[in-house]
PDBML (XML) file of the C-alpha atoms, coordinates in Angstrom:
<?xml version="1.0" encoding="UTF-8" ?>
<PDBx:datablock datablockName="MODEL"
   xmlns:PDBx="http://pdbml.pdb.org/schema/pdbx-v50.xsd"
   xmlns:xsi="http://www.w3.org/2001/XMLSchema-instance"
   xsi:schemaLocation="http://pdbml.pdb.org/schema/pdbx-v50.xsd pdbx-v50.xsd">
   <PDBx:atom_siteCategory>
      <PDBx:atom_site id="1">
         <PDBx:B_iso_or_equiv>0.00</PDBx:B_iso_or_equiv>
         <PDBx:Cartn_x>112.869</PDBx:Cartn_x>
         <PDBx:Cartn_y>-163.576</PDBx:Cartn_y>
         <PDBx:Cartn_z>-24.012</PDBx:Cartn_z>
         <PDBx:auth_asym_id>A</PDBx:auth_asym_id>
         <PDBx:auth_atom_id>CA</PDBx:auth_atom_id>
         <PDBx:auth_comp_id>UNK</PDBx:auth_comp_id>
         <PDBx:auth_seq_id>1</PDBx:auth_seq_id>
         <PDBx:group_PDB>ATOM</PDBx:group_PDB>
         <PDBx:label_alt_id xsi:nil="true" />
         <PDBx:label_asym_id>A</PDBx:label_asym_id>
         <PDBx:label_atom_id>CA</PDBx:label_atom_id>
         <PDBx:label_comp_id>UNK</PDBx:label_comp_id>
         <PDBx:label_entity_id>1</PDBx:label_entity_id>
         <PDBx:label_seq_id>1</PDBx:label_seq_id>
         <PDBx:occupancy>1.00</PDBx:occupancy>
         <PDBx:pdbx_PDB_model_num>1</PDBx:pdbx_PDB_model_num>
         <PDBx:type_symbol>C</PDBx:type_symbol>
      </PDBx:atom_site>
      <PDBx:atom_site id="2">
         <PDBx:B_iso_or_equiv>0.00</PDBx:B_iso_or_equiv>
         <PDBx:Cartn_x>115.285</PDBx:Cartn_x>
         <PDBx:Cartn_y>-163.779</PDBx:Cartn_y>
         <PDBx:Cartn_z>-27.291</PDBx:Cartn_z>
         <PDBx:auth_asym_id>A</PDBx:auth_asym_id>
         <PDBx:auth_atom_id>CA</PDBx:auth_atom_id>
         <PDBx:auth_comp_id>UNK</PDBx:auth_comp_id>
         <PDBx:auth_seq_id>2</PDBx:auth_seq_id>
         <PDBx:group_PDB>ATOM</PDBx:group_PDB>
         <PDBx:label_alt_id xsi:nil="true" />
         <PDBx:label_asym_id>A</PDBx:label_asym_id>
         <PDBx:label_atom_id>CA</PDBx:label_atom_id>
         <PDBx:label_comp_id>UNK</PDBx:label_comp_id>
         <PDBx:label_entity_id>1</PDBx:label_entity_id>
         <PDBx:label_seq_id>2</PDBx:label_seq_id>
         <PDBx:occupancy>1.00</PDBx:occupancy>
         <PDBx:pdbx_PDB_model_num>1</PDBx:pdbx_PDB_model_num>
         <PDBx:type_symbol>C</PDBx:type_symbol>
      </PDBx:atom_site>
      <PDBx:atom_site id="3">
         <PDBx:B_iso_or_equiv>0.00</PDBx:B_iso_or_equiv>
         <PDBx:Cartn_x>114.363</PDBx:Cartn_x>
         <PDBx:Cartn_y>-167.869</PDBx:Cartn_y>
         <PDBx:Cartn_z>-27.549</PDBx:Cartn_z>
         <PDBx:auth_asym_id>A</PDBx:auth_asym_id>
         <PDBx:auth_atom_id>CA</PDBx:auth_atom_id>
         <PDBx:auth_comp_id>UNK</PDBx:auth_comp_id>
         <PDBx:auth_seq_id>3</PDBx:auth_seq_id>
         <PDBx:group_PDB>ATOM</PDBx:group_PDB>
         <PDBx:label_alt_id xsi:nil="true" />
         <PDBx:label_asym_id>A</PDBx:label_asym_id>
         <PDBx:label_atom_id>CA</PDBx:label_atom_id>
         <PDBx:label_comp_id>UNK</PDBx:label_comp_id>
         <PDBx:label_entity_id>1</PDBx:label_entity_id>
         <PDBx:label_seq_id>3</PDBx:label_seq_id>
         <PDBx:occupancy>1.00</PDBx:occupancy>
         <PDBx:pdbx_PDB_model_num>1</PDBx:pdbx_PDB_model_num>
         <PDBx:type_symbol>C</PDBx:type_symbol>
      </PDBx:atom_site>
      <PDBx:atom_site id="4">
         <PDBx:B_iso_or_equiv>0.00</PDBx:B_iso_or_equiv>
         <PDBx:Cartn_x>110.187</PDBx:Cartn_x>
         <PDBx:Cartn_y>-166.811</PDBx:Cartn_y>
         <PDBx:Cartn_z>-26.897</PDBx:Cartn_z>
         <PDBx:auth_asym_id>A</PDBx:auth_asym_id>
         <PDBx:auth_atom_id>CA</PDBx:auth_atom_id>
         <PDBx:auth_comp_id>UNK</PDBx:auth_comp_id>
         <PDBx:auth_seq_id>4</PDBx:auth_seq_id>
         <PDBx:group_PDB>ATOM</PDBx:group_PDB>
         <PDBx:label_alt_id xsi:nil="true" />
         <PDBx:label_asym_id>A</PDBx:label_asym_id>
         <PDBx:label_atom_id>CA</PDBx:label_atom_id>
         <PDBx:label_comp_id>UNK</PDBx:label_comp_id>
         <PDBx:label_entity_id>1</PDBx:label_entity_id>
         <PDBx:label_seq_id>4</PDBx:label_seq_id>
         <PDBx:occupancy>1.00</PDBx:occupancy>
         <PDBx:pdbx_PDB_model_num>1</PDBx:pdbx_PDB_model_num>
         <PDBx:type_symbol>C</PDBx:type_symbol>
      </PDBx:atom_site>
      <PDBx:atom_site id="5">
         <PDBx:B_iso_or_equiv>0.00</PDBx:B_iso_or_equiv>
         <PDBx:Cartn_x>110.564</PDBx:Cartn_x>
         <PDBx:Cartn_y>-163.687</PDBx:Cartn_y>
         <PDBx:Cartn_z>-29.698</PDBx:Cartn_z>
         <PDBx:auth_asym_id>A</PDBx:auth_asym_id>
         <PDBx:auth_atom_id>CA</PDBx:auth_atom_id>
         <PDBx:auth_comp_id>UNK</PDBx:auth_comp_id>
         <PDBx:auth_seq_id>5</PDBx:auth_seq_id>
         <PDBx:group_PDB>ATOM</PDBx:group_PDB>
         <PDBx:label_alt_id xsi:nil="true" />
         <PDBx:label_asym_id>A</PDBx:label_asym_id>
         <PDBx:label_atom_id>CA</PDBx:label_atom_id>
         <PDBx:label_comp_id>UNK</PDBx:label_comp_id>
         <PDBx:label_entity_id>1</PDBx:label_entity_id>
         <PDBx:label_seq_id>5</PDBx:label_seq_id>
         <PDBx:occupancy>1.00</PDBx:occupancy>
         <PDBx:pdbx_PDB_model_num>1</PDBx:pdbx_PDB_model_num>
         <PDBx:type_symbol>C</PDBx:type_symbol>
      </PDBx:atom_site>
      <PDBx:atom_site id="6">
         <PDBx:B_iso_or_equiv>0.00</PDBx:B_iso_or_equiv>
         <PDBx:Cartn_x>111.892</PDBx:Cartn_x>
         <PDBx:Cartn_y>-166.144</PDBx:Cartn_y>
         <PDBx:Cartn_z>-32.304</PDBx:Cartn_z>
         <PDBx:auth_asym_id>A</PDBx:auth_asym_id>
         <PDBx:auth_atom_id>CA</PDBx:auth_atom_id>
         <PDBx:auth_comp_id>UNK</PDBx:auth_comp_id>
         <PDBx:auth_seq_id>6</PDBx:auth_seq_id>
         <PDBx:group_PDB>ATOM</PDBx:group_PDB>
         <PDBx:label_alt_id xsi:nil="true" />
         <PDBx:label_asym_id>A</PDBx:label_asym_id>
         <PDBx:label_atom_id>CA</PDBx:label_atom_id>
         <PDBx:label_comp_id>UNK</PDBx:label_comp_id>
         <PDBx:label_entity_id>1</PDBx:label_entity_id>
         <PDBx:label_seq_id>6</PDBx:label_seq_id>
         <PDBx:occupancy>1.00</PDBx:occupancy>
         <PDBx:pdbx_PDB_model_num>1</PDBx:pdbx_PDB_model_num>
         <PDBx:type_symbol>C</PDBx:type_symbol>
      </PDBx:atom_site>
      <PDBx:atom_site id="7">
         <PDBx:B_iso_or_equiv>0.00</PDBx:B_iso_or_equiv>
         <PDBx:Cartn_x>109.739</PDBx:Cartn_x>
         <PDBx:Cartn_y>-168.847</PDBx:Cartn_y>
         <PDBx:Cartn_z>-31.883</PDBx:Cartn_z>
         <PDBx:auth_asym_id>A</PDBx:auth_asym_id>
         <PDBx:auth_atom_id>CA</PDBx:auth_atom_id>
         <PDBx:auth_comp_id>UNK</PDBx:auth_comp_id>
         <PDBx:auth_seq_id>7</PDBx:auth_seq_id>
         <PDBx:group_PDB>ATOM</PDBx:group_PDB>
         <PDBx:label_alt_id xsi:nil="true" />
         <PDBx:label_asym_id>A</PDBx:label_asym_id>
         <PDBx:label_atom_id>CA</PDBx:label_atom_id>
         <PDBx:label_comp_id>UNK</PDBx:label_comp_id>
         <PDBx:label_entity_id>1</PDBx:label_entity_id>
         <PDBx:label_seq_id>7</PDBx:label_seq_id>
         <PDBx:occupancy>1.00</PDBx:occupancy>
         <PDBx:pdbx_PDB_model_num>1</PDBx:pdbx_PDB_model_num>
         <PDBx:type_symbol>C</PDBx:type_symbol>
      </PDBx:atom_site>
      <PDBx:atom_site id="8">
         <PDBx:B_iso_or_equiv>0.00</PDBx:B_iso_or_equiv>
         <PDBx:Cartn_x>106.684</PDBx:Cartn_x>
         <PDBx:Cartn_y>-166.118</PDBx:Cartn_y>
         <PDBx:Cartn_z>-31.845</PDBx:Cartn_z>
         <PDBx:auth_asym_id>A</PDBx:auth_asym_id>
         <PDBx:auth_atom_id>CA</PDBx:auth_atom_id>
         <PDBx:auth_comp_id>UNK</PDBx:auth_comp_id>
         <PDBx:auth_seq_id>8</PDBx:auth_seq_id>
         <PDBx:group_PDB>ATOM</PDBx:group_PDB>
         <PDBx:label_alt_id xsi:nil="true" />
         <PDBx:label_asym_id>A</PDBx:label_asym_id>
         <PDBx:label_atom_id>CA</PDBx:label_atom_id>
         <PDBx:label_comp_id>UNK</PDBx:label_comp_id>
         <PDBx:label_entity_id>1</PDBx:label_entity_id>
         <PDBx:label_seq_id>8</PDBx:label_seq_id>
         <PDBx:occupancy>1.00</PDBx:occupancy>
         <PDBx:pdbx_PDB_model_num>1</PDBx:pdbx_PDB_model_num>
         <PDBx:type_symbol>C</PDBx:type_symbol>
      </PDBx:atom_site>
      <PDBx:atom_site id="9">
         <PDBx:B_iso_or_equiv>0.00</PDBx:B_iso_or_equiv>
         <PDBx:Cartn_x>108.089</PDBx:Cartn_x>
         <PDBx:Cartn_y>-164.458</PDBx:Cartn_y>
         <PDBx:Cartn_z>-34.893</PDBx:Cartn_z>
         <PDBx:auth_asym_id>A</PDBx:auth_asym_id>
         <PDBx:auth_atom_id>CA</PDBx:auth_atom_id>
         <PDBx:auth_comp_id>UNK</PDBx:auth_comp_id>
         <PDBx:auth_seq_id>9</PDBx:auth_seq_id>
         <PDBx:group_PDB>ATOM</PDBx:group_PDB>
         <PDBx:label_alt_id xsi:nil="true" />
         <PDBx:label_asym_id>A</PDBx:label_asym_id>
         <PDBx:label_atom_id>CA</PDBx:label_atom_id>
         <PDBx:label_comp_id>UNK</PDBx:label_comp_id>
         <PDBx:label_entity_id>1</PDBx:label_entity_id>
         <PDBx:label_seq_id>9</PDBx:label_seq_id>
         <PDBx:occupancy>1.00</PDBx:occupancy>
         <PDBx:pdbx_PDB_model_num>1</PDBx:pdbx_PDB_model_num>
         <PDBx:type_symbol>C</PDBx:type_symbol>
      </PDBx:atom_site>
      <PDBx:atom_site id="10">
         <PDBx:B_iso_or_equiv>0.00</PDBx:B_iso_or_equiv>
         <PDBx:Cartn_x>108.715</PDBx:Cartn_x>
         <PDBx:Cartn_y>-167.836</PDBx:Cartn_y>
         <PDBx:Cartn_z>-36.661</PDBx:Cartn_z>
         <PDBx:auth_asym_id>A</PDBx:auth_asym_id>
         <PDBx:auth_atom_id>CA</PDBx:auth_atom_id>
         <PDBx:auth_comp_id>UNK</PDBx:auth_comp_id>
         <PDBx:auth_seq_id>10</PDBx:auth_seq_id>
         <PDBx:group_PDB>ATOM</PDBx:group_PDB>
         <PDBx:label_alt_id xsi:nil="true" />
         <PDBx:label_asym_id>A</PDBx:label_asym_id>
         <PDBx:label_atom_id>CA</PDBx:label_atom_id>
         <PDBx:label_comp_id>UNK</PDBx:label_comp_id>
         <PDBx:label_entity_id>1</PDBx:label_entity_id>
         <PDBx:label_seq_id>10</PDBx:label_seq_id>
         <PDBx:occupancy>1.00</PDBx:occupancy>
         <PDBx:pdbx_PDB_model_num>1</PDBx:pdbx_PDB_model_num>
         <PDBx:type_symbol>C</PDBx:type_symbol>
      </PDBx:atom_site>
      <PDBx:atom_site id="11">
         <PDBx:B_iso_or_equiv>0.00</PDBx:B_iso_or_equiv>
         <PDBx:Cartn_x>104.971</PDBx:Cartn_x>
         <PDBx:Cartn_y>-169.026</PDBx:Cartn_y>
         <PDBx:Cartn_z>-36.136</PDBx:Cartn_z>
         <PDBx:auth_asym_id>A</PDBx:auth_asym_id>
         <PDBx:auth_atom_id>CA</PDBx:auth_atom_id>
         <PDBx:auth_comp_id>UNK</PDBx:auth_comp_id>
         <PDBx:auth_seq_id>11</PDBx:auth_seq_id>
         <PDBx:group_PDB>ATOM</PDBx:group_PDB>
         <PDBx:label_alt_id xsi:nil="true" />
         <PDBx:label_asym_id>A</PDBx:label_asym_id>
         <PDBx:label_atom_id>CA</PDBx:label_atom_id>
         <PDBx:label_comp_id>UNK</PDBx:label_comp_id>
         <PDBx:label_entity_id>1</PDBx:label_entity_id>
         <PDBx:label_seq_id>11</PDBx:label_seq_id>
         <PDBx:occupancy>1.00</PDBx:occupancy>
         <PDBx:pdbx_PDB_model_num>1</PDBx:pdbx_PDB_model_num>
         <PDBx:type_symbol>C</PDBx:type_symbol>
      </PDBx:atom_site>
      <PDBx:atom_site id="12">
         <PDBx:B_iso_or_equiv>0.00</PDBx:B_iso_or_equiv>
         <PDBx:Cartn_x>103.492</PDBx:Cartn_x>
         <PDBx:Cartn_y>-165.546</PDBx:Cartn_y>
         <PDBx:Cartn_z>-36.433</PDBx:Cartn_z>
         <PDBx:auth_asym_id>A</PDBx:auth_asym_id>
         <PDBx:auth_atom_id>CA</PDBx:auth_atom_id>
         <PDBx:auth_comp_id>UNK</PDBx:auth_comp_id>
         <PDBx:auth_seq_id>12</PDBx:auth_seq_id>
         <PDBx:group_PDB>ATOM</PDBx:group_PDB>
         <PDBx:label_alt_id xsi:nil="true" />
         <PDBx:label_asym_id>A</PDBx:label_asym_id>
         <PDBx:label_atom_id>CA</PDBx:label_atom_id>
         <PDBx:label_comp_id>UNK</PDBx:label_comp_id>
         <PDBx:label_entity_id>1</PDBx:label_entity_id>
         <PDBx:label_seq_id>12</PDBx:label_seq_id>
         <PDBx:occupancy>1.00</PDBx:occupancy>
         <PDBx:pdbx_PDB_model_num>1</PDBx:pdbx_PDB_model_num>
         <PDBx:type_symbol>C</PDBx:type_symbol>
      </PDBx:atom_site>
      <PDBx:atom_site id="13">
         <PDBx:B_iso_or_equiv>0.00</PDBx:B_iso_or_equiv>
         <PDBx:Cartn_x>100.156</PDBx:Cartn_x>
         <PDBx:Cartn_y>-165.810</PDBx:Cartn_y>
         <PDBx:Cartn_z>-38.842</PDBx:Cartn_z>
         <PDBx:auth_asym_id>A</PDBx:auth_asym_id>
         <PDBx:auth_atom_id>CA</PDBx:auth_atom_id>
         <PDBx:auth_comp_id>UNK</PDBx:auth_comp_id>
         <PDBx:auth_seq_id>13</PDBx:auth_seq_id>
         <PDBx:group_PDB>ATOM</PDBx:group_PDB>
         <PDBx:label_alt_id xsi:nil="true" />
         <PDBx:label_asym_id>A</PDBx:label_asym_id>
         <PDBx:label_atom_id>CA</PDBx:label_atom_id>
         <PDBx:label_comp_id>UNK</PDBx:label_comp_id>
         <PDBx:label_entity_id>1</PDBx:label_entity_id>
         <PDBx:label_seq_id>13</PDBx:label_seq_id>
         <PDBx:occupancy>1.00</PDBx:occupancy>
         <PDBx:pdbx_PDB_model_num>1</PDBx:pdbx_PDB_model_num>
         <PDBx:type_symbol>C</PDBx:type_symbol>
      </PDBx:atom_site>
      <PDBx:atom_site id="14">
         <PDBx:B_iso_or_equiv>0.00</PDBx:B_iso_or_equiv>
         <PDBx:Cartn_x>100.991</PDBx:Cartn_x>
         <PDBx:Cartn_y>-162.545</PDBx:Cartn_y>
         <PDBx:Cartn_z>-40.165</PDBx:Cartn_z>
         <PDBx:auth_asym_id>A</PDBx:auth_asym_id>
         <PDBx:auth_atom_id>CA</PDBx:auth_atom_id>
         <PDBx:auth_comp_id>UNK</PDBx:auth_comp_id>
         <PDBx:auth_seq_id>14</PDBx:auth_seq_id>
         <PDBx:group_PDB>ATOM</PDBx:group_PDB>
         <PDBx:label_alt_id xsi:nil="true" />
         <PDBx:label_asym_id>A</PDBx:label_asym_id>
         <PDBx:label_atom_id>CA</PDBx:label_atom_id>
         <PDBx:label_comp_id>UNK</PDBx:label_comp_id>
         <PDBx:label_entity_id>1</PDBx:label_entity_id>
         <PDBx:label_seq_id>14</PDBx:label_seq_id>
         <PDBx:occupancy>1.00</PDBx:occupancy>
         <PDBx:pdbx_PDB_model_num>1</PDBx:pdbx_PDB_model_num>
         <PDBx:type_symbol>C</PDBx:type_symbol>
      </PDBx:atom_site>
      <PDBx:atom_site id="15">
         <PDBx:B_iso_or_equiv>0.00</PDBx:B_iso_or_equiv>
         <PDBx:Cartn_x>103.034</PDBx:Cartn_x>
         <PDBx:Cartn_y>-162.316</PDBx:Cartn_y>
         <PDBx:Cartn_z>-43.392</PDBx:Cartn_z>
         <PDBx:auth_asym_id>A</PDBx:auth_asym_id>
         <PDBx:auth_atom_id>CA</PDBx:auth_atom_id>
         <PDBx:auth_comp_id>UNK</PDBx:auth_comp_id>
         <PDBx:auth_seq_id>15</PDBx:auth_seq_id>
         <PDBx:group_PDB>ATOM</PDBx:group_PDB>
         <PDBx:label_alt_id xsi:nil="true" />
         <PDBx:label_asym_id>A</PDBx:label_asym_id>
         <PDBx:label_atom_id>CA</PDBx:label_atom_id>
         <PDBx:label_comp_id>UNK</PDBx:label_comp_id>
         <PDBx:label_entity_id>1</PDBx:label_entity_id>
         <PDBx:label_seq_id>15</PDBx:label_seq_id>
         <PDBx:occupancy>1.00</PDBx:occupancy>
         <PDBx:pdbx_PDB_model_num>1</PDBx:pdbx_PDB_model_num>
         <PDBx:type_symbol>C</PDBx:type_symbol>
      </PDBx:atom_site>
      <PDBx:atom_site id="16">
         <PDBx:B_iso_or_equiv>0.00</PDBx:B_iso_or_equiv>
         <PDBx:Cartn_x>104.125</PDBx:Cartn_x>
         <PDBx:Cartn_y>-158.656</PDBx:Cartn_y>
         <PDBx:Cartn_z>-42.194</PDBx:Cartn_z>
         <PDBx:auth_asym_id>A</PDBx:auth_asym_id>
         <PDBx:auth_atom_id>CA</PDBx:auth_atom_id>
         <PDBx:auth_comp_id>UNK</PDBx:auth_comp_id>
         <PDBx:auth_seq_id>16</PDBx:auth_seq_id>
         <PDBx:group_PDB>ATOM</PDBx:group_PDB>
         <PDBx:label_alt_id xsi:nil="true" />
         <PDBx:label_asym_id>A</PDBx:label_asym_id>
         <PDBx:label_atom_id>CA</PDBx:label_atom_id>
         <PDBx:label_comp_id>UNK</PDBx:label_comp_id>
         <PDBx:label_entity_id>1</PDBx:label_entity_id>
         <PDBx:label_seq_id>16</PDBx:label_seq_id>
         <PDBx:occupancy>1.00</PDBx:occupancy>
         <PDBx:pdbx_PDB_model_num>1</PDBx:pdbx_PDB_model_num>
         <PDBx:type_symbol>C</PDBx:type_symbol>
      </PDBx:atom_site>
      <PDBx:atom_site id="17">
         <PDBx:B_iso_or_equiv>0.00</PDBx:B_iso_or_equiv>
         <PDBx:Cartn_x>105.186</PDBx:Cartn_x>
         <PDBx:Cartn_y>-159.985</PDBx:Cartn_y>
         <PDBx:Cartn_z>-38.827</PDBx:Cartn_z>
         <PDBx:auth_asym_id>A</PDBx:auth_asym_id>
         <PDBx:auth_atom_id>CA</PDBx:auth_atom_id>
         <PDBx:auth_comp_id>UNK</PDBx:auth_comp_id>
         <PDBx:auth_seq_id>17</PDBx:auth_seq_id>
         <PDBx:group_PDB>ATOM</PDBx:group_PDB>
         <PDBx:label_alt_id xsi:nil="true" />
         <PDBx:label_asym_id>A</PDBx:label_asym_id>
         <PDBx:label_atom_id>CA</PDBx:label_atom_id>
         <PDBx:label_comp_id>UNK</PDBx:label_comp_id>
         <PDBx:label_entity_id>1</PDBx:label_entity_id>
         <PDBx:label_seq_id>17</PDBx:label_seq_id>
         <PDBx:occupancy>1.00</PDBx:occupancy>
         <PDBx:pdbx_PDB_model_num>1</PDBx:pdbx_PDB_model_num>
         <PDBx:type_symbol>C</PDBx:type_symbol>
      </PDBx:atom_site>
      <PDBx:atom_site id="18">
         <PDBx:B_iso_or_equiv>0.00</PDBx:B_iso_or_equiv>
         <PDBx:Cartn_x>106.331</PDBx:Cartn_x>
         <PDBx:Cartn_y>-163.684</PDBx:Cartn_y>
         <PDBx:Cartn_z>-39.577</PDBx:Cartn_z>
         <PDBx:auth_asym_id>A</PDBx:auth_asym_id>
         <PDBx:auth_atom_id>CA</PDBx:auth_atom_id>
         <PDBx:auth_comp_id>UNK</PDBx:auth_comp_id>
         <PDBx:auth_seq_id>18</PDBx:auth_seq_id>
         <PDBx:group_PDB>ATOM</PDBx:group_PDB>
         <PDBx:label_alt_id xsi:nil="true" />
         <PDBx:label_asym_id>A</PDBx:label_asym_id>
         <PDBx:label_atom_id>CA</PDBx:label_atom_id>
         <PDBx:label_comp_id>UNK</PDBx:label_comp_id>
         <PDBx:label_entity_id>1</PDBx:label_entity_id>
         <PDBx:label_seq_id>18</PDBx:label_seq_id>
         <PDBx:occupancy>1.00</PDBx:occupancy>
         <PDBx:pdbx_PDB_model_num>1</PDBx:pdbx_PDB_model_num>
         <PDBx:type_symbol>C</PDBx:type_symbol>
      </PDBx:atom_site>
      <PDBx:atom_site id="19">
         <PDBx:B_iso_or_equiv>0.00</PDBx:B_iso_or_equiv>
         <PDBx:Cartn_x>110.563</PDBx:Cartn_x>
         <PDBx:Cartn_y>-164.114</PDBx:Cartn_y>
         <PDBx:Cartn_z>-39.708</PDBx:Cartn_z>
         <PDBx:auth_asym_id>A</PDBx:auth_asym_id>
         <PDBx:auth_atom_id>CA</PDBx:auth_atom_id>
         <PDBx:auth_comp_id>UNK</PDBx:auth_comp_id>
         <PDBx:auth_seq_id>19</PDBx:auth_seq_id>
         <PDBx:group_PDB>ATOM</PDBx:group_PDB>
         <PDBx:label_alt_id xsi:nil="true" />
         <PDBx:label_asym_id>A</PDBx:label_asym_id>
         <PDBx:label_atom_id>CA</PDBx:label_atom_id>
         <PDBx:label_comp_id>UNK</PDBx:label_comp_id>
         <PDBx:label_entity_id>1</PDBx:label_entity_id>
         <PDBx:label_seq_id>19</PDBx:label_seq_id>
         <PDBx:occupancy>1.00</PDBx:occupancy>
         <PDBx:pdbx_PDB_model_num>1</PDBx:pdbx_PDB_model_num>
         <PDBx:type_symbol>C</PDBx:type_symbol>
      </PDBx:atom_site>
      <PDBx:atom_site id="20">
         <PDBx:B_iso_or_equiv>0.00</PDBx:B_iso_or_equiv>
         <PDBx:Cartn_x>111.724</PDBx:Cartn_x>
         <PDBx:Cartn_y>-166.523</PDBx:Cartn_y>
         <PDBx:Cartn_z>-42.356</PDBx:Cartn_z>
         <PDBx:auth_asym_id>A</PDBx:auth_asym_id>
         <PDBx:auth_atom_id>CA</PDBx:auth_atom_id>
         <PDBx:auth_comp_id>UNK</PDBx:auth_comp_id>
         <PDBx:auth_seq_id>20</PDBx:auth_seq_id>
         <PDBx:group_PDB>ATOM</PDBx:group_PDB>
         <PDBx:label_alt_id xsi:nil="true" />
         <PDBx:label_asym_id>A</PDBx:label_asym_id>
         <PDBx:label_atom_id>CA</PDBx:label_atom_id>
         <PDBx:label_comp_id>UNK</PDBx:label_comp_id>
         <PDBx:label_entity_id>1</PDBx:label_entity_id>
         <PDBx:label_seq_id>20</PDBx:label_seq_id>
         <PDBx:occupancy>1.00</PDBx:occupancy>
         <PDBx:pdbx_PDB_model_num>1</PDBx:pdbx_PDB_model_num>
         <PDBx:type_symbol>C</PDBx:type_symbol>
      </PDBx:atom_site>
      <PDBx:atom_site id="21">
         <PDBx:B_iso_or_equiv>0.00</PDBx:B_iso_or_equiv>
         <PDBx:Cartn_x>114.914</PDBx:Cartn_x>
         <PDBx:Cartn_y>-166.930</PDBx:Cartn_y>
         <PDBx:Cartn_z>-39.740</PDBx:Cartn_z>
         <PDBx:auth_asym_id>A</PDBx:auth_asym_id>
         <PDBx:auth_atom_id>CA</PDBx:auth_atom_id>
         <PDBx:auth_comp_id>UNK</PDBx:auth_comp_id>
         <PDBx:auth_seq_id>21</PDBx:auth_seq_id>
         <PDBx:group_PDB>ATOM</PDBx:group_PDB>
         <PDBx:label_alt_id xsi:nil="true" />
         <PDBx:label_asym_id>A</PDBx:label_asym_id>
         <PDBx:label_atom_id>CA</PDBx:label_atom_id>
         <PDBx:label_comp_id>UNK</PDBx:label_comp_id>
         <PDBx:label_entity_id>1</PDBx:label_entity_id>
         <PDBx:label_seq_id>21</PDBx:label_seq_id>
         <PDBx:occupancy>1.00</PDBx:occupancy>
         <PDBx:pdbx_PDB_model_num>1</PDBx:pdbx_PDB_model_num>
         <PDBx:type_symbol>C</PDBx:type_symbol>
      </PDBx:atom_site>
      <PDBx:atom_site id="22">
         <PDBx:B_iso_or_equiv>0.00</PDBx:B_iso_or_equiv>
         <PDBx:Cartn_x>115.354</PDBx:Cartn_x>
         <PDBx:Cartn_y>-171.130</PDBx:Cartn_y>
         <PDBx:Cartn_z>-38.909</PDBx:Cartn_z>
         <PDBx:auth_asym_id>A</PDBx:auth_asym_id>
         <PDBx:auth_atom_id>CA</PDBx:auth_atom_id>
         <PDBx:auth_comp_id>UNK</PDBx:auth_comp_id>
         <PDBx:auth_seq_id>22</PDBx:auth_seq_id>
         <PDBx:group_PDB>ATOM</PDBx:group_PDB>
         <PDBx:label_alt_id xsi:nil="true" />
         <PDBx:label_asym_id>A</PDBx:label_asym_id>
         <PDBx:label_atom_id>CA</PDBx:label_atom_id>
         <PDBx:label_comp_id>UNK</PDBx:label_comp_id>
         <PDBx:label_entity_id>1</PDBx:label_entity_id>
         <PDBx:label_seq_id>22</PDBx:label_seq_id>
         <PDBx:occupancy>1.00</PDBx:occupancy>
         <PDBx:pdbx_PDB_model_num>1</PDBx:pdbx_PDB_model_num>
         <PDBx:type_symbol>C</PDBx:type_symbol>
      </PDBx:atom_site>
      <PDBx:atom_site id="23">
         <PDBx:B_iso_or_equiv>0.00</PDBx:B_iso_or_equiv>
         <PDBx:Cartn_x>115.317</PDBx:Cartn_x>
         <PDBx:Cartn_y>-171.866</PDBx:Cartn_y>
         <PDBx:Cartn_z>-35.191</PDBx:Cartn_z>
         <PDBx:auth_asym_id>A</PDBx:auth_asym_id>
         <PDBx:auth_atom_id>CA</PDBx:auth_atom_id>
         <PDBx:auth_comp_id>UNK</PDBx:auth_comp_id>
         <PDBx:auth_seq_id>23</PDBx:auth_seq_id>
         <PDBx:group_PDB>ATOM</PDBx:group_PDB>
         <PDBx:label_alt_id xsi:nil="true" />
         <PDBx:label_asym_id>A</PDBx:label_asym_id>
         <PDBx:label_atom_id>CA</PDBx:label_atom_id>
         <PDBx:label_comp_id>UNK</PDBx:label_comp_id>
         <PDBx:label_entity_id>1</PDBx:label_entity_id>
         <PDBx:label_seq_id>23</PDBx:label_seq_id>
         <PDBx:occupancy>1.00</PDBx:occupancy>
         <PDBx:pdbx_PDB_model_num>1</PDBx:pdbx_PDB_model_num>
         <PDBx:type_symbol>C</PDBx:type_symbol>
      </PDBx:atom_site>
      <PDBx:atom_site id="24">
         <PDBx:B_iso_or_equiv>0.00</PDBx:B_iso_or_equiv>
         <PDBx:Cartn_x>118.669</PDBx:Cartn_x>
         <PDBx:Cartn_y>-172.835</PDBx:Cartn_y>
         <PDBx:Cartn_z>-34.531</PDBx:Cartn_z>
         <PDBx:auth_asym_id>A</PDBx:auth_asym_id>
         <PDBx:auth_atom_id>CA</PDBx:auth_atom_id>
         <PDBx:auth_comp_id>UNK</PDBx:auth_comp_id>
         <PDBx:auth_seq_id>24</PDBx:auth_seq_id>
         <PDBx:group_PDB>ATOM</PDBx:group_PDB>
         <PDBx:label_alt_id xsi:nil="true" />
         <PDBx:label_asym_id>A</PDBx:label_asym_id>
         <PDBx:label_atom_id>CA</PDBx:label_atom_id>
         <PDBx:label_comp_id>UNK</PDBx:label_comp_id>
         <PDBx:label_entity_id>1</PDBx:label_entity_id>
         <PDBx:label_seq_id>24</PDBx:label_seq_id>
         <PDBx:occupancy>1.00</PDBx:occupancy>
         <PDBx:pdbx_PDB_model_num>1</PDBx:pdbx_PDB_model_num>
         <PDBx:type_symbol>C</PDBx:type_symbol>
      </PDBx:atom_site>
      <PDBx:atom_site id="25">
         <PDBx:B_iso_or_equiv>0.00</PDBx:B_iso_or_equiv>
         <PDBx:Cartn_x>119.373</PDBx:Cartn_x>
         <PDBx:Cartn_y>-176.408</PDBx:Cartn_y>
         <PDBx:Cartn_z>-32.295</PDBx:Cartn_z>
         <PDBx:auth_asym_id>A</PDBx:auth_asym_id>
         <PDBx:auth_atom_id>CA</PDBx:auth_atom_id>
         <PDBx:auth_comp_id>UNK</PDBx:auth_comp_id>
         <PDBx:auth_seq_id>25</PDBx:auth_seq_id>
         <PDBx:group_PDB>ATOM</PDBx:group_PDB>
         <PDBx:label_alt_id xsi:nil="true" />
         <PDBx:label_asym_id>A</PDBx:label_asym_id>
         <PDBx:label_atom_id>CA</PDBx:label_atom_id>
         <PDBx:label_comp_id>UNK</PDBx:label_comp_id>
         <PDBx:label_entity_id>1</PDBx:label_entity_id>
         <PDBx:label_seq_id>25</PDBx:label_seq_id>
         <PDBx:occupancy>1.00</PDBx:occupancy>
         <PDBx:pdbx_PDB_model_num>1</PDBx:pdbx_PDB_model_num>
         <PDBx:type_symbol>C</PDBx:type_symbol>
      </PDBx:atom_site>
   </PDBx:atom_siteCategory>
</PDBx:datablock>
């Protein structure tokens, strides 16, 4: 569930929602 949030957060189309955090390796 933490990996899926990331990757969800890092793709999001929504400025408000999108997280600027790198996916780490």
């Amino acid at each position: 569930l933490g990996d899926w949030q990331k990757m969800v957060a890092a793709s999001s189309l929504d400025p408000e929602l999108r997280s600027d955090e790198e996916l780490d390796p």
